[in-house]
C-alpha atoms as a PDB file:
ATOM      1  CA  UNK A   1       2.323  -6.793  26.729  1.00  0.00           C
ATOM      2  CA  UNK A   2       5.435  -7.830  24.663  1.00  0.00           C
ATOM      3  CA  UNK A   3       2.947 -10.908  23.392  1.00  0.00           C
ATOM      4  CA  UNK A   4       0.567  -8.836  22.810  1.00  0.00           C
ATOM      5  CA  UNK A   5       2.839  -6.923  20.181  1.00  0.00           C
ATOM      6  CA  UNK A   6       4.690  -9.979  18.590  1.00  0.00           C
ATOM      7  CA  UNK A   7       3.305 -11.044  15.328  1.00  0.00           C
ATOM      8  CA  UNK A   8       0.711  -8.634  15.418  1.00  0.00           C
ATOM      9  CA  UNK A   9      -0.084  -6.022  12.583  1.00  0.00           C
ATOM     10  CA  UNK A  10       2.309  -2.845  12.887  1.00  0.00           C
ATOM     11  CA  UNK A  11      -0.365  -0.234  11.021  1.00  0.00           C
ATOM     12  CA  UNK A  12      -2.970  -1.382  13.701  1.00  0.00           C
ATOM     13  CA  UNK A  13      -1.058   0.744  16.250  1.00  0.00           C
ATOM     14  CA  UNK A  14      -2.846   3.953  14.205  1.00  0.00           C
ATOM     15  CA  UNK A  15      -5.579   5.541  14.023  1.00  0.00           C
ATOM     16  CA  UNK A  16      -5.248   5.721  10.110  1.00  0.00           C
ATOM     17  CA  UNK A  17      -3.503   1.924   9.819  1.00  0.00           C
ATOM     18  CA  UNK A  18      -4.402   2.408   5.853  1.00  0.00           C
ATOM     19  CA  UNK A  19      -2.188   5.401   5.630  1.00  0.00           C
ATOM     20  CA  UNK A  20       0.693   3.827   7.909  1.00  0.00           C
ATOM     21  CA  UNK A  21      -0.002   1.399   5.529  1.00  0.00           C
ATOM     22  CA  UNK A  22       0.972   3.252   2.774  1.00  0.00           C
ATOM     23  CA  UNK A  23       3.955   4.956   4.637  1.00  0.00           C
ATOM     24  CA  UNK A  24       5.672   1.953   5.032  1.00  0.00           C
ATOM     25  CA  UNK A  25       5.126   0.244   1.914  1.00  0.00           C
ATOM     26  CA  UNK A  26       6.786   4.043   0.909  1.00  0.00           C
ATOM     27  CA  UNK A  27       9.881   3.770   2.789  1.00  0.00           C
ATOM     28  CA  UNK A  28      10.415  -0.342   1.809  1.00  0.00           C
ATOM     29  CA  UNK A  29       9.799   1.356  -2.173  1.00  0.00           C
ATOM     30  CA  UNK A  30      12.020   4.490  -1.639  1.00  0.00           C
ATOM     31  CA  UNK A  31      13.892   3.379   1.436  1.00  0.00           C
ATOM     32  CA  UNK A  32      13.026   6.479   3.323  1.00  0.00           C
ATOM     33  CA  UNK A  33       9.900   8.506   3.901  1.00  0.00           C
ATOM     34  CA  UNK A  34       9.861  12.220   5.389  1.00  0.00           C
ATOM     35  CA  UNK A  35       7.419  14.431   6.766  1.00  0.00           C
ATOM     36  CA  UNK A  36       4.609  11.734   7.084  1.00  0.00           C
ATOM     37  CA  UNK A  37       2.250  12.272   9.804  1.00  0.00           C
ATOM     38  CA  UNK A  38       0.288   9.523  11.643  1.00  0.00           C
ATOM     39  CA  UNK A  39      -1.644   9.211  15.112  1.00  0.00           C
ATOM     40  CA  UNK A  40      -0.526   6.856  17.284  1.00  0.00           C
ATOM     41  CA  UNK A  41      -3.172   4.778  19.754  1.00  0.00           C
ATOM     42  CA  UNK A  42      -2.078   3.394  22.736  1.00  0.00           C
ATOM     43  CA  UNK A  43      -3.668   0.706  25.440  1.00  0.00           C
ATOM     44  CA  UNK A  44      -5.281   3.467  27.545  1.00  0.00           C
ATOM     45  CA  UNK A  45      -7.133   5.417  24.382  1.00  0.00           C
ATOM     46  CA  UNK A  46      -4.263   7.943  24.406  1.00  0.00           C
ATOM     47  CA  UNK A  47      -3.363   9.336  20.615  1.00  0.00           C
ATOM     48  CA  UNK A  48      -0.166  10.672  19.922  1.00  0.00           C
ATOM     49  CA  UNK A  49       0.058  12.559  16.373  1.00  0.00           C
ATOM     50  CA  UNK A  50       3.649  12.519  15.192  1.00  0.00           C
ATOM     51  CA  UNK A  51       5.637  13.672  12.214  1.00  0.00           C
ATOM     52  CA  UNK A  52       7.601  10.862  10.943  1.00  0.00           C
ATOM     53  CA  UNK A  53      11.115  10.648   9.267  1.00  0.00           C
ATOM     54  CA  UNK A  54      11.753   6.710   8.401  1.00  0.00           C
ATOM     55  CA  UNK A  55      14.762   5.129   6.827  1.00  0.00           C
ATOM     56  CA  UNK A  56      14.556   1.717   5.971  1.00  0.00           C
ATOM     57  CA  UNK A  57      17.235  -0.225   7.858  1.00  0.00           C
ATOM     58  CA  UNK A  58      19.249  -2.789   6.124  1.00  0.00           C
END
């Protein structure tokens, strides 16, 4: 699984990856984003919808 993950494209793990996208490209510009919901997809066709708070770590 962990090979699976490695190298692989981070917004692809959505079900929007153009608007996680756009939420990350946020917190690298601002260094933080708030209140930024995205669906989650998983192996087994599970979504999780989340509300996310990211700070960029330096």
């Amino acid at each position: 699984m962990r090979t699976g993950l490695v190298g692989s494209d981070f917004a692809d793990y959505f079900t929007d990856p153009a608007q996680a996208r756009k939420g990350y490209r946020q917190v690298f510009a601002n260094g933080f984003v708030t209140d930024y919901p995205l669906a989650c997809c998983f192996a087994l066709s599970c979504v999780c919808t989340a509300c996310g708070f990211a700070p960029e770590h330096k």
